[in-house]
PDB file of N, CA and C in Angstrom:
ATOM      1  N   UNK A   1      20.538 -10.264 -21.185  1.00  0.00           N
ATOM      2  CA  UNK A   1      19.642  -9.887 -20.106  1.00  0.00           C
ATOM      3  C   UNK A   1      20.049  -8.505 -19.598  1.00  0.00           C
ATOM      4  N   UNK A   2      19.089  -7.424 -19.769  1.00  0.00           N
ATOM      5  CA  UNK A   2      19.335  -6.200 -19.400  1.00  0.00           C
ATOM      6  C   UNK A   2      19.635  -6.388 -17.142  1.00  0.00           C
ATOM      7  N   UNK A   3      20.665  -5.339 -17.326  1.00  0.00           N
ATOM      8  CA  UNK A   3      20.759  -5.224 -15.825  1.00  0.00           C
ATOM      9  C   UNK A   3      20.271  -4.173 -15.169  1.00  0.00           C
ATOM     10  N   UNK A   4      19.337  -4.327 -14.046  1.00  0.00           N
ATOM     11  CA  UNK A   4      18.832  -3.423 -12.852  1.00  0.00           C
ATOM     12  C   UNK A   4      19.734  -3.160 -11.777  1.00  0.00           C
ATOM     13  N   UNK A   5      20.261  -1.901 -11.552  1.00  0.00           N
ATOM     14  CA  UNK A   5      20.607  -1.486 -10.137  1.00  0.00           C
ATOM     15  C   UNK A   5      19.513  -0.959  -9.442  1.00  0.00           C
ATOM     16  N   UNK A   6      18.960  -1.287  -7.976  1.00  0.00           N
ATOM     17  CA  UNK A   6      18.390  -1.150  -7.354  1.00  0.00           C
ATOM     18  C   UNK A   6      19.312  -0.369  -5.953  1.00  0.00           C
ATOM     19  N   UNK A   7      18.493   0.976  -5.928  1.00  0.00           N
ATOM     20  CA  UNK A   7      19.630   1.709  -4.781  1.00  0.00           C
ATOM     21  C   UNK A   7      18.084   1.942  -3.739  1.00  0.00           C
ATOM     22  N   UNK A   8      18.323   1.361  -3.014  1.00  0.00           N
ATOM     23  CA  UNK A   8      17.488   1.550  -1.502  1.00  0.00           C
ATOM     24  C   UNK A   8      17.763   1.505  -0.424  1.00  0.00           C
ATOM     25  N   UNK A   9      17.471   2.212   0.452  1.00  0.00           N
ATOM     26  CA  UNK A   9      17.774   1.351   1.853  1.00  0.00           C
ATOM     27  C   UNK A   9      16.985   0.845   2.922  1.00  0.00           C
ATOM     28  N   UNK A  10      15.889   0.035   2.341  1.00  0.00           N
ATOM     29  CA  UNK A  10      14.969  -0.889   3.004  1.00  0.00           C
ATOM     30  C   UNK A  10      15.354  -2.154   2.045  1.00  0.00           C
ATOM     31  N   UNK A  11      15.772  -2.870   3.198  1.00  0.00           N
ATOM     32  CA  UNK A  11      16.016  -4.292   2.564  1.00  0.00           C
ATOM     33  C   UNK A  11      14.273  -4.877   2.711  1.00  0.00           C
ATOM     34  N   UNK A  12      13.427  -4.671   2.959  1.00  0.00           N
ATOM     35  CA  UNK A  12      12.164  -5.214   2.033  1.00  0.00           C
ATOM     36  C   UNK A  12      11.895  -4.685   0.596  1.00  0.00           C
ATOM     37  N   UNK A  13      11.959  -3.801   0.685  1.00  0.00           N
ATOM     38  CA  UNK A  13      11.762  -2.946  -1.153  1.00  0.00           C
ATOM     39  C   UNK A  13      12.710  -3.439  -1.692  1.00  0.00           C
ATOM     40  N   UNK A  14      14.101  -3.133  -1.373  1.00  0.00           N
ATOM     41  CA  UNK A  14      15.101  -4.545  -2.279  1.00  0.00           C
ATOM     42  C   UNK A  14      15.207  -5.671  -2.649  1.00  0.00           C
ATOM     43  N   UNK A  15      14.698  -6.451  -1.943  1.00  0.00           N
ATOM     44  CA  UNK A  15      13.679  -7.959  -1.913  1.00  0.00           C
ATOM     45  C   UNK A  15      12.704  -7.943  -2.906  1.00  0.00           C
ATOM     46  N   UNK A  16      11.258  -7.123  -2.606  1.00  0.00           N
ATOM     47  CA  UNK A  16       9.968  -6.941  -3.489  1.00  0.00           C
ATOM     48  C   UNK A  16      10.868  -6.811  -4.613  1.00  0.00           C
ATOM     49  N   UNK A  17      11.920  -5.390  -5.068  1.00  0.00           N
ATOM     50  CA  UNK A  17      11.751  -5.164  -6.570  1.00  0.00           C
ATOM     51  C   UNK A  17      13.051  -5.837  -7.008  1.00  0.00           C
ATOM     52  N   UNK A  18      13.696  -6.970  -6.354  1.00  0.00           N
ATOM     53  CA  UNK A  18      14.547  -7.951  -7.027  1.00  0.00           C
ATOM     54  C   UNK A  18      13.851  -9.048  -7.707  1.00  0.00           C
ATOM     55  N   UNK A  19      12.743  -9.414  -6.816  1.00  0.00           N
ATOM     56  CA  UNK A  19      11.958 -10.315  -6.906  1.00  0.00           C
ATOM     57  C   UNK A  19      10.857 -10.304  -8.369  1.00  0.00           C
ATOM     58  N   UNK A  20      10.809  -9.010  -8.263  1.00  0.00           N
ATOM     59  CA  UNK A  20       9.637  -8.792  -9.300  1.00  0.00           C
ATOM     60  C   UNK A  20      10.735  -8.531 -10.589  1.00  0.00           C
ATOM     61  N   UNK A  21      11.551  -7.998 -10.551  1.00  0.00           N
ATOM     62  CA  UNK A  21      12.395  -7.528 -11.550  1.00  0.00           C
ATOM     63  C   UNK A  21      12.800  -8.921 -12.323  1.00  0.00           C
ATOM     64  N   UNK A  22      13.216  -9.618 -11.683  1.00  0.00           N
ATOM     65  CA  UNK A  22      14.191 -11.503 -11.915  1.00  0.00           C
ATOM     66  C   UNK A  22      12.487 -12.029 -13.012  1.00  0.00           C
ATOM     67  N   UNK A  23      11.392 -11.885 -12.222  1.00  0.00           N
ATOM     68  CA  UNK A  23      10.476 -12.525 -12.758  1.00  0.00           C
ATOM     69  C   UNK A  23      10.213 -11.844 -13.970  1.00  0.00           C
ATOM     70  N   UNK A  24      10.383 -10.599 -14.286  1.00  0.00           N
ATOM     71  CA  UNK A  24      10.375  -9.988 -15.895  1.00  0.00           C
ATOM     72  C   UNK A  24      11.558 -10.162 -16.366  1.00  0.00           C
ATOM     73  N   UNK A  25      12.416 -11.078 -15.802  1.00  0.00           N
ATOM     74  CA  UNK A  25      13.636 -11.610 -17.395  1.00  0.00           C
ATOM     75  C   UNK A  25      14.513 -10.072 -16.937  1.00  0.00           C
ATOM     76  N   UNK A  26      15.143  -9.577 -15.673  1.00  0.00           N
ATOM     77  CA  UNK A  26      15.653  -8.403 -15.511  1.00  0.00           C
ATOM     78  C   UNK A  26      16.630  -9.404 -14.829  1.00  0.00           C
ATOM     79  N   UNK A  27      18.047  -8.510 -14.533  1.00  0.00           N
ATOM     80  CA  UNK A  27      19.482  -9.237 -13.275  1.00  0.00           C
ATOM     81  C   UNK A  27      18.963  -8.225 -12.879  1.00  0.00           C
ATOM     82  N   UNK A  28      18.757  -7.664 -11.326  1.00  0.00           N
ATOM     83  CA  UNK A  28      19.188  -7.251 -10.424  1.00  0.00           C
ATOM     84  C   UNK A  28      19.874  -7.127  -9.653  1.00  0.00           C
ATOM     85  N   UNK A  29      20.816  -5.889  -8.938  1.00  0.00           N
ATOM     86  CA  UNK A  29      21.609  -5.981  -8.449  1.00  0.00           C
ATOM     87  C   UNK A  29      20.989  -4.935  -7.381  1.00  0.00           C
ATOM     88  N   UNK A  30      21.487  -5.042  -6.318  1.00  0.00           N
ATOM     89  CA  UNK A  30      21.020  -4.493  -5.231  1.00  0.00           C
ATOM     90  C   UNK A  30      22.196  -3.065  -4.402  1.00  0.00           C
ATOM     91  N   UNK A  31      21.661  -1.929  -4.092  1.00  0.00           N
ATOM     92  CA  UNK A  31      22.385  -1.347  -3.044  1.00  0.00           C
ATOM     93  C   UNK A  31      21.870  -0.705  -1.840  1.00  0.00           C
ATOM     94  N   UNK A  32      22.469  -0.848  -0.745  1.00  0.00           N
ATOM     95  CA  UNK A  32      21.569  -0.238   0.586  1.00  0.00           C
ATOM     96  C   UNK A  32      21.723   1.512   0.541  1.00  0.00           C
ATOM     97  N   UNK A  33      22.637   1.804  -0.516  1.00  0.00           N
ATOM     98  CA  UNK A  33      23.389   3.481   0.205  1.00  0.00           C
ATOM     99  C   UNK A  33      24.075   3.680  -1.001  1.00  0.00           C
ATOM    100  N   UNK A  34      24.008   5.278  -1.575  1.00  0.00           N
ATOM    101  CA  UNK A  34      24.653   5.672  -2.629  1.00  0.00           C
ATOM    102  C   UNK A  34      26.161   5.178  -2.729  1.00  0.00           C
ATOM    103  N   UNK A  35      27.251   5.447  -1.539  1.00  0.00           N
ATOM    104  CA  UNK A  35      28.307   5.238  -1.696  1.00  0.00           C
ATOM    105  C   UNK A  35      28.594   3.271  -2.549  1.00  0.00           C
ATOM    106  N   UNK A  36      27.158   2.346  -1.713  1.00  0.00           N
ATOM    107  CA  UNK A  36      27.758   1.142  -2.217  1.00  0.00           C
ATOM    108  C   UNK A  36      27.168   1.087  -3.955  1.00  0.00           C
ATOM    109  N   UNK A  37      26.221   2.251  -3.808  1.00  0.00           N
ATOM    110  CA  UNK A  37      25.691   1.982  -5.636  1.00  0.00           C
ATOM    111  C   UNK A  37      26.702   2.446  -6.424  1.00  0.00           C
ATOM    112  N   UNK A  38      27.591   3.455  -5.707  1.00  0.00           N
ATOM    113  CA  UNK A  38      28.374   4.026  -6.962  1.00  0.00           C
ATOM    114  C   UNK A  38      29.493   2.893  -7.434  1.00  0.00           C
ATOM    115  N   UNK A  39      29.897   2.252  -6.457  1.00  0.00           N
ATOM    116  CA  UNK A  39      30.961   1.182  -6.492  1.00  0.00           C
ATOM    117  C   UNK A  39      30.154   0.237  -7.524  1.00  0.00           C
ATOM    118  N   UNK A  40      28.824  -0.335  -7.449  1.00  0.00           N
ATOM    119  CA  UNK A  40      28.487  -1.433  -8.452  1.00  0.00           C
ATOM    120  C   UNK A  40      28.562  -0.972  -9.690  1.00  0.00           C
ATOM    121  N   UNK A  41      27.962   0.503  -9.604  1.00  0.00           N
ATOM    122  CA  UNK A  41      27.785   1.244 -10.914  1.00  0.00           C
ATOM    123  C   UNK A  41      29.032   1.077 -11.586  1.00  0.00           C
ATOM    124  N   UNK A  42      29.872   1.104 -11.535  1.00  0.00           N
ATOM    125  CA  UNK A  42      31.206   1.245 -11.985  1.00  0.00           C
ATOM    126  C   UNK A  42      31.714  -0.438 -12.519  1.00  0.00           C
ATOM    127  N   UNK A  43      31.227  -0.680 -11.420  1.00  0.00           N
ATOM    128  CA  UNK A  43      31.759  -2.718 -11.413  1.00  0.00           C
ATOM    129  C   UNK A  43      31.007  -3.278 -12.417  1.00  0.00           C
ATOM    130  N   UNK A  44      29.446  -2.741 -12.162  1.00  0.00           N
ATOM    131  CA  UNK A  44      28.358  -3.867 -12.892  1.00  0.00           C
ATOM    132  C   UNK A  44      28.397  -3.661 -13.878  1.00  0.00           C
ATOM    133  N   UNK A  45      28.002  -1.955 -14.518  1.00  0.00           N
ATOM    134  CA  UNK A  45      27.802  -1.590 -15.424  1.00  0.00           C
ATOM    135  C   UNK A  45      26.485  -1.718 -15.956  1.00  0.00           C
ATOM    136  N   UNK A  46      24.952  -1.514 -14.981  1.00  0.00           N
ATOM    137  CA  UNK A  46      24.195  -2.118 -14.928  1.00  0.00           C
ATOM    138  C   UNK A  46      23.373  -0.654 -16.410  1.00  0.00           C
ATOM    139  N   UNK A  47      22.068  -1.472 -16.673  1.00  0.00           N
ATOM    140  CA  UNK A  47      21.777  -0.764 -18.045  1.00  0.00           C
ATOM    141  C   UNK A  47      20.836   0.591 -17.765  1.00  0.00           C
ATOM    142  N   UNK A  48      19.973   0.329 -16.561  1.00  0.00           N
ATOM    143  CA  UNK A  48      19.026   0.939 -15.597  1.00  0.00           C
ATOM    144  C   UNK A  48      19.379   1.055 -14.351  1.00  0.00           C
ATOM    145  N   UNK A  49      19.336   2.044 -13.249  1.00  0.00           N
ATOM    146  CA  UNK A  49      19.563   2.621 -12.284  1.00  0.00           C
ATOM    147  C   UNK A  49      17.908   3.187 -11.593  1.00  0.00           C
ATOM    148  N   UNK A  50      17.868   2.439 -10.624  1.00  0.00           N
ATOM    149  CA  UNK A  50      16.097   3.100 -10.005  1.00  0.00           C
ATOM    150  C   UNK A  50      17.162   3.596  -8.091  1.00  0.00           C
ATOM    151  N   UNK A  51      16.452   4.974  -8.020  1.00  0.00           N
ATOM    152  CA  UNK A  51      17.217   5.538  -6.695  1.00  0.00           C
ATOM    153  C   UNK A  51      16.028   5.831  -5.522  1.00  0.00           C
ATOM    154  N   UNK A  52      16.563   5.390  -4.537  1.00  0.00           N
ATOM    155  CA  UNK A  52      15.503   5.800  -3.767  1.00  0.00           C
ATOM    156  C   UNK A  52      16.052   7.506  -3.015  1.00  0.00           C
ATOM    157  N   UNK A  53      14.923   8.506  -2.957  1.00  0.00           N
ATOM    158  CA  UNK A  53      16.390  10.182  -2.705  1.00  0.00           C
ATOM    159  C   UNK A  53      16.237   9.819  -1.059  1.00  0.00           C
ATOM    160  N   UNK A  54      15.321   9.001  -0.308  1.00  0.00           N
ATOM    161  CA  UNK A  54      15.622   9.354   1.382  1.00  0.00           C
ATOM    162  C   UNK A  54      16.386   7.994   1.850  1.00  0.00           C
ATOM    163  N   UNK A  55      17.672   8.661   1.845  1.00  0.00           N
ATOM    164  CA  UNK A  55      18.850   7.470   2.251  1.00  0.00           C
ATOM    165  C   UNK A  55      19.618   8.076   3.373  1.00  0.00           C
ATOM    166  N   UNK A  56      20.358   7.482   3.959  1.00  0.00           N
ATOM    167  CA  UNK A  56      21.689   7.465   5.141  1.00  0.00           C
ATOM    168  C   UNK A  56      22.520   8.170   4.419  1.00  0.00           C
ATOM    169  N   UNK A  57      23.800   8.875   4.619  1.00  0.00           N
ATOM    170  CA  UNK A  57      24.826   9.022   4.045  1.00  0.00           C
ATOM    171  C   UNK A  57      24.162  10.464   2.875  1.00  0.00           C
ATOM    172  N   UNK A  58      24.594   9.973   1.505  1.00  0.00           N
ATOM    173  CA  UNK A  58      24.257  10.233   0.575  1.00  0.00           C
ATOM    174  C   UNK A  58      23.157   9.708   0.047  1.00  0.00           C
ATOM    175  N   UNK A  59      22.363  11.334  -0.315  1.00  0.00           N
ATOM    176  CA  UNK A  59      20.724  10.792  -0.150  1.00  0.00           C
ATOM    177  C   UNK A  59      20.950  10.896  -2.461  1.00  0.00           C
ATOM    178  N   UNK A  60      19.143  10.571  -2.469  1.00  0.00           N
ATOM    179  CA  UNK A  60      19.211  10.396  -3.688  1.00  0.00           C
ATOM    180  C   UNK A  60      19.385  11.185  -4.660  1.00  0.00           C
ATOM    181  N   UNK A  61      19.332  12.151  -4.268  1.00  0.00           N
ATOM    182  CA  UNK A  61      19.312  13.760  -4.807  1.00  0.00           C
ATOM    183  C   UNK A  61      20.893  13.869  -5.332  1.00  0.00           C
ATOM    184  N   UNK A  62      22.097  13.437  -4.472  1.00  0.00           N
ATOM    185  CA  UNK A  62      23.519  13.428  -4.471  1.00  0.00           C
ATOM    186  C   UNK A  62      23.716  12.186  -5.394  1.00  0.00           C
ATOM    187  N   UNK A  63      23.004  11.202  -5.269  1.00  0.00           N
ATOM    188  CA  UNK A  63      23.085   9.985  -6.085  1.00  0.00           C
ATOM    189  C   UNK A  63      23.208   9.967  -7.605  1.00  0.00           C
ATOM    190  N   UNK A  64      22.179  10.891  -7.673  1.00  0.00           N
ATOM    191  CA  UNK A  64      21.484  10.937  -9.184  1.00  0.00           C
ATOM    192  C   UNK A  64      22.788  11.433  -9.569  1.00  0.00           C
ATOM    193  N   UNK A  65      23.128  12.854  -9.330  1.00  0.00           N
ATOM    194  CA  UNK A  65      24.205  13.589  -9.609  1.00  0.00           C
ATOM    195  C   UNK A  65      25.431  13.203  -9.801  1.00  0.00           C
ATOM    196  N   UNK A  66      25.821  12.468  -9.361  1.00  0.00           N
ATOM    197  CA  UNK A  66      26.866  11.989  -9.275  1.00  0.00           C
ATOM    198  C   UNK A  66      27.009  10.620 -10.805  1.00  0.00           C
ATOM    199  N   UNK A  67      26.182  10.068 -10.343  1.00  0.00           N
ATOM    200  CA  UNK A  67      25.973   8.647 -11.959  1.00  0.00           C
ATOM    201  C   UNK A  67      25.749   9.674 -13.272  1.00  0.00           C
ATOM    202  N   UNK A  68      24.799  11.268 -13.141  1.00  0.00           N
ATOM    203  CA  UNK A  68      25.073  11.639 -14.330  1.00  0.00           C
ATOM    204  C   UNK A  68      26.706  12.323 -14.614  1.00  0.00           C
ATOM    205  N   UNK A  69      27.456  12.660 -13.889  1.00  0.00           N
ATOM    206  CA  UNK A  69      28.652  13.266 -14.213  1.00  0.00           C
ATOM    207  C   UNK A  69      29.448  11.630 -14.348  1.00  0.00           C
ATOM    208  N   UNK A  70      29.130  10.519 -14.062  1.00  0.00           N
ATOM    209  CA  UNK A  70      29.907   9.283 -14.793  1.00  0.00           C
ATOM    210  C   UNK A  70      29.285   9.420 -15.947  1.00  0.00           C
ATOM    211  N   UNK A  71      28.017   9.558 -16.480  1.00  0.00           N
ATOM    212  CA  UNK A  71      27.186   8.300 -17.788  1.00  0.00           C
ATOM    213  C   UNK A  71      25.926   9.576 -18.090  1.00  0.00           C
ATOM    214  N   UNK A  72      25.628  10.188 -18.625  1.00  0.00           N
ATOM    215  CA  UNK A  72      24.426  10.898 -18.860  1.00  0.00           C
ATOM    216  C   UNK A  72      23.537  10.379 -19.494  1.00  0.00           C
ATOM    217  N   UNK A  73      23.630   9.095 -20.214  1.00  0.00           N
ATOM    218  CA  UNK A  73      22.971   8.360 -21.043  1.00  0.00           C
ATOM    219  C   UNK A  73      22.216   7.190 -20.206  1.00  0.00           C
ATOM    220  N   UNK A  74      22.860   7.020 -19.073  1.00  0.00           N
ATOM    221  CA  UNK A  74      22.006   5.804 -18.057  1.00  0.00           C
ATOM    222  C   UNK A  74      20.738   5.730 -17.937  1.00  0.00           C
ATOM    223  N   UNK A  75      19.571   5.453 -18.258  1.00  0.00           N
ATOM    224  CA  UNK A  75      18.095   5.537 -17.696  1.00  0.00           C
ATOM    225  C   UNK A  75      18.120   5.771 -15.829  1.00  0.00           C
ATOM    226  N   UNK A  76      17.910   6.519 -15.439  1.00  0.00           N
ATOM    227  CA  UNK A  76      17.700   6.235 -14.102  1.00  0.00           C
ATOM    228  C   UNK A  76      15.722   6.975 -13.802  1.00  0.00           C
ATOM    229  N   UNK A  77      15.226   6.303 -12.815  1.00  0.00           N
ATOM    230  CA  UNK A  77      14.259   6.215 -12.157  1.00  0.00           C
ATOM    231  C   UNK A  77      14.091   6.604 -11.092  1.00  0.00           C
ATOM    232  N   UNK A  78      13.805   7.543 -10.481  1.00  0.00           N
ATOM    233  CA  UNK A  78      13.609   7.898  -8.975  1.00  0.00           C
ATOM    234  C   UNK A  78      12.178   7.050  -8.521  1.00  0.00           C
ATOM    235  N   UNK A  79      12.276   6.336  -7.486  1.00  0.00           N
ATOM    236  CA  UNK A  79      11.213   5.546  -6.516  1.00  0.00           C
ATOM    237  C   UNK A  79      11.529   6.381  -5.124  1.00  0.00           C
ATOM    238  N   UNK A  80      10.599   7.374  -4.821  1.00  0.00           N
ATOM    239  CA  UNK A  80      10.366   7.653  -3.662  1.00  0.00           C
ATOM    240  C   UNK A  80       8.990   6.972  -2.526  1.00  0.00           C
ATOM    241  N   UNK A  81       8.735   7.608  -1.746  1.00  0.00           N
ATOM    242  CA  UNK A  81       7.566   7.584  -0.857  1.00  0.00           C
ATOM    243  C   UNK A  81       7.078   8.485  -0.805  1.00  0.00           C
ATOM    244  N   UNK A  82       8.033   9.679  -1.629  1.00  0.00           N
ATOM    245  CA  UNK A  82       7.642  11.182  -1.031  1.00  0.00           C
ATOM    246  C   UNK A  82       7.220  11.662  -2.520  1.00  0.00           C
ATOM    247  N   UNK A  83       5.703  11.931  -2.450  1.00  0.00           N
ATOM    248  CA  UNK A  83       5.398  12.613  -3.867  1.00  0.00           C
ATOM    249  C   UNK A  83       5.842  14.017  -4.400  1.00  0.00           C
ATOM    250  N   UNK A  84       5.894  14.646  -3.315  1.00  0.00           N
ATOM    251  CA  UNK A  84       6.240  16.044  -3.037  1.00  0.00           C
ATOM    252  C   UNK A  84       7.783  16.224  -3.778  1.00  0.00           C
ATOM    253  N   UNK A  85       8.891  15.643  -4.098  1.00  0.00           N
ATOM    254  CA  UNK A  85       9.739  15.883  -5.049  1.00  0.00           C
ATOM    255  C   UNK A  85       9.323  16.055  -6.375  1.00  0.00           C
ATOM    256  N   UNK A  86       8.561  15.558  -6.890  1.00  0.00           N
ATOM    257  CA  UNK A  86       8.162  15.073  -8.302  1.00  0.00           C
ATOM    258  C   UNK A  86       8.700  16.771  -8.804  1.00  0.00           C
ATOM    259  N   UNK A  87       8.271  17.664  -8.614  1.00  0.00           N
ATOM    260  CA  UNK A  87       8.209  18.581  -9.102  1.00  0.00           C
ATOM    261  C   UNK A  87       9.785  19.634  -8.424  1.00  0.00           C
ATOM    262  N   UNK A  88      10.960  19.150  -7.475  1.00  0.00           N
ATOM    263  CA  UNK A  88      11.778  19.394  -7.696  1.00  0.00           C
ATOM    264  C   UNK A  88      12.565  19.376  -8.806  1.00  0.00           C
ATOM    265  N   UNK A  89      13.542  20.601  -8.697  1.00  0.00           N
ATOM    266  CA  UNK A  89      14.577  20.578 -10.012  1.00  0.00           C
ATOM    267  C   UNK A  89      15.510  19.215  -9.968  1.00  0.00           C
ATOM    268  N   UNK A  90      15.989  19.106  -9.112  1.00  0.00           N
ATOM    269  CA  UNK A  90      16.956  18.277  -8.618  1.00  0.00           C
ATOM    270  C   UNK A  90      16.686  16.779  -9.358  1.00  0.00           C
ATOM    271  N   UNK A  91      15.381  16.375  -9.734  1.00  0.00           N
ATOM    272  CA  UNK A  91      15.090  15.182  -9.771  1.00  0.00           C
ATOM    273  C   UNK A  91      14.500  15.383 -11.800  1.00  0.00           C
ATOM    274  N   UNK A  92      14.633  16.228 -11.926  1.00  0.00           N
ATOM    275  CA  UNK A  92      14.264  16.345 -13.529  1.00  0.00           C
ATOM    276  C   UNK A  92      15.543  15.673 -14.832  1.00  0.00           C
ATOM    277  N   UNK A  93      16.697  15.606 -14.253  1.00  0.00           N
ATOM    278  CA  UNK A  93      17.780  14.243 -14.751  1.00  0.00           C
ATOM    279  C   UNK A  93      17.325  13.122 -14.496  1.00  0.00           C
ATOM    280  N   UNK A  94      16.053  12.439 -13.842  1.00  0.00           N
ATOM    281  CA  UNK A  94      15.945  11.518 -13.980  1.00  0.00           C
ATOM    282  C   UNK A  94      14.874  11.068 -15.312  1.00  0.00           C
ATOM    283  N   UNK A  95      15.115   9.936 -15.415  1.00  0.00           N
ATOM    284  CA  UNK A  95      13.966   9.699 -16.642  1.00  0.00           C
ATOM    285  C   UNK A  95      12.499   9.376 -16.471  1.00  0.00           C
ATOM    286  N   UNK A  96      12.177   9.228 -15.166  1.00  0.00           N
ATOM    287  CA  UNK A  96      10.841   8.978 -14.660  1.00  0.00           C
ATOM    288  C   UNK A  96      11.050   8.837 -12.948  1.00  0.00           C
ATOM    289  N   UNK A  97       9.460   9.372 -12.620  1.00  0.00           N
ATOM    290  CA  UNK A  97       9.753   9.903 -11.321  1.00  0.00           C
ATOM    291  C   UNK A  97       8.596   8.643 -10.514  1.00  0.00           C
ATOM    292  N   UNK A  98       8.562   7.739  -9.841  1.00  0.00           N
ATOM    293  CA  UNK A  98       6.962   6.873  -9.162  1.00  0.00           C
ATOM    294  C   UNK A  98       7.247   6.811  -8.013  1.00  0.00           C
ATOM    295  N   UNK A  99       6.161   6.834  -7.088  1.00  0.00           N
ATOM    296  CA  UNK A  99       5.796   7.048  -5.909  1.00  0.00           C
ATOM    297  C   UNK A  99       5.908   5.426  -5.796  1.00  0.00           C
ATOM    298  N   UNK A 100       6.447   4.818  -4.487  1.00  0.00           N
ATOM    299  CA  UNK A 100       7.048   3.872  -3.880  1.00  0.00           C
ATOM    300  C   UNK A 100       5.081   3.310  -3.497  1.00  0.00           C
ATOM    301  N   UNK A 101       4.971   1.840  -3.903  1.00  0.00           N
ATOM    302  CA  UNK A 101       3.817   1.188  -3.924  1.00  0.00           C
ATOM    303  C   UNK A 101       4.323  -0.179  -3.226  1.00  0.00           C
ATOM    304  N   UNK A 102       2.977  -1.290  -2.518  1.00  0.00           N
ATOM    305  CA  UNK A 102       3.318  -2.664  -2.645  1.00  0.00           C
ATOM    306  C   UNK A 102       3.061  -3.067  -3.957  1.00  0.00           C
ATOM    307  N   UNK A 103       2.435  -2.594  -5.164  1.00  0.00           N
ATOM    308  CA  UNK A 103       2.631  -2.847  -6.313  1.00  0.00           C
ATOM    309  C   UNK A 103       4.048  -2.149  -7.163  1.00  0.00           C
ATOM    310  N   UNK A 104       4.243  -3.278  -7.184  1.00  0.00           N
ATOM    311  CA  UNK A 104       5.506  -2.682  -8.123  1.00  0.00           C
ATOM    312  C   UNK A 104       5.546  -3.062  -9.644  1.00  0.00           C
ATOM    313  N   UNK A 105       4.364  -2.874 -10.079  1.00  0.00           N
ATOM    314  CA  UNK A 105       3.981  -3.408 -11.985  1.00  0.00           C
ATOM    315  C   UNK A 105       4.339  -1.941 -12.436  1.00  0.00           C
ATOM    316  N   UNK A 106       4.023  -0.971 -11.711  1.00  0.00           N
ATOM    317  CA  UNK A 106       4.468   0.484 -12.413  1.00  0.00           C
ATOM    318  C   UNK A 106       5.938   0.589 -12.836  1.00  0.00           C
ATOM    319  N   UNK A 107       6.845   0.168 -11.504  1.00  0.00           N
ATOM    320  CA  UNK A 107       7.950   0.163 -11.706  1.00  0.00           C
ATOM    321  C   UNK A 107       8.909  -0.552 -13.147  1.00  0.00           C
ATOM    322  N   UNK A 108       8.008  -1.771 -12.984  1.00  0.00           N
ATOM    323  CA  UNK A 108       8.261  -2.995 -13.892  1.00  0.00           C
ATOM    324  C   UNK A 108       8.084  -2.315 -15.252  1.00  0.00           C
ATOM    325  N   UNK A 109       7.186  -2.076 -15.442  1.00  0.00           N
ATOM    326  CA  UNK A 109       6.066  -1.392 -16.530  1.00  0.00           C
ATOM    327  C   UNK A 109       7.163   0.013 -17.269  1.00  0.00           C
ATOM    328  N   UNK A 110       7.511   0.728 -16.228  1.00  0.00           N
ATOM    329  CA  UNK A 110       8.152   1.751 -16.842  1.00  0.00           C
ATOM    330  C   UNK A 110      10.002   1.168 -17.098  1.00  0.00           C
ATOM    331  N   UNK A 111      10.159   0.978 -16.356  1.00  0.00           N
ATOM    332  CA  UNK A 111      11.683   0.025 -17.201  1.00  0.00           C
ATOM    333  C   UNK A 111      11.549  -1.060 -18.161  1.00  0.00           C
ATOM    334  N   UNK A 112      10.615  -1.341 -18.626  1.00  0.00           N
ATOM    335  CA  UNK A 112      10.855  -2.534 -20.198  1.00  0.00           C
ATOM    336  C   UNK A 112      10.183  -1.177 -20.710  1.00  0.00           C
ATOM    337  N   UNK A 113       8.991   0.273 -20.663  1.00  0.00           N
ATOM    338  CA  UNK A 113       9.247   1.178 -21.378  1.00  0.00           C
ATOM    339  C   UNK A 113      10.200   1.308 -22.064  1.00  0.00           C
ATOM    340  N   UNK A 114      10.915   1.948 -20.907  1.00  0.00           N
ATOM    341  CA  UNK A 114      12.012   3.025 -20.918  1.00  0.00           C
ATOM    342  C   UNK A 114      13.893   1.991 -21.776  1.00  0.00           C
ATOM    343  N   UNK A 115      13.489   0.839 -21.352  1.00  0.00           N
ATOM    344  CA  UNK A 115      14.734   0.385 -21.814  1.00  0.00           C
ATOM    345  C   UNK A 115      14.090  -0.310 -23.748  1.00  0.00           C
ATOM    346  N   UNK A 116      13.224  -0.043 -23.717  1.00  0.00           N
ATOM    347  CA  UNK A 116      12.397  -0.731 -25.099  1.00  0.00           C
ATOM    348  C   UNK A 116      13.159   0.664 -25.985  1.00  0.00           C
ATOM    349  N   UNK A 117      12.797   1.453 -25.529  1.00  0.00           N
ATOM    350  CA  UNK A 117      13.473   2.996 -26.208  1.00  0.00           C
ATOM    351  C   UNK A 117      14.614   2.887 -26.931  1.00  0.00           C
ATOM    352  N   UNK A 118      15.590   2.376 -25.732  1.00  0.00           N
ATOM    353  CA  UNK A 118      17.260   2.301 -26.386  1.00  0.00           C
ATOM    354  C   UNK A 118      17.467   1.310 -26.938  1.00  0.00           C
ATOM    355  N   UNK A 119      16.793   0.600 -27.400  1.00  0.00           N
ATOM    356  CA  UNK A 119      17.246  -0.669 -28.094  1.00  0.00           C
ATOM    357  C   UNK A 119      17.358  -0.611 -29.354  1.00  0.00           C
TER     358      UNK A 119
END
């Protein structure tokens, strides 16, 4: 069973895309804040990484950066609210960029993509 890290910090969107993730045959693992994702990242060893960049602390922008100087090979996903990054530099290490929905089939949709790739 491929593993999901989920880095957000709305515990409803962590909920929705645990929920939806478990129901496509995904583990999810959850973080509120870069500092606690980097710790799972390391622990879990999860296969996919989805970041949300407007966080507390260390936002997603610092997030990303940081998991590529561990792993450059990780799939990661940026889920914002804010469309207006898409076209930052900062966010072009990621492997796909989606605007934060109550549908989350895009999300779903692009990680069995994106992890169908490396297999």
């Amino acid at each position: 069973m491929k593993k999901i890290l989920v880095v957000d910090d709305e515990e409803n969107i962590q909920l929705l895309y645990q929920e939806e993730l478990n129901q496509a045959g995904f583990q999810t693992i959850t973080a509120k804040n870069g500092d606690e994702a980097l710790l799972l990242f390391n622990k879990a060893k999860p296969d996919l990484v989805t970041i949300d960049l407007k966080m507390e602390g260390m936002d997603g922008f610092e997030l990303l950066n940081k998991i590529r100087e561990l792993d450059m090979e990780i799939p990661i996903i940026i889920v914002t609210a804010y469309g207006e990054y898409k076209q930052d530099f900062n966010v072009w290490a990621s492997d796909a960029y989606i605007t934060k929905s109550s549908d989350p089939s895009e999300l779903v949709n692009t990680i069995k993509g994106i992890l169908s790739r490396s297999e």
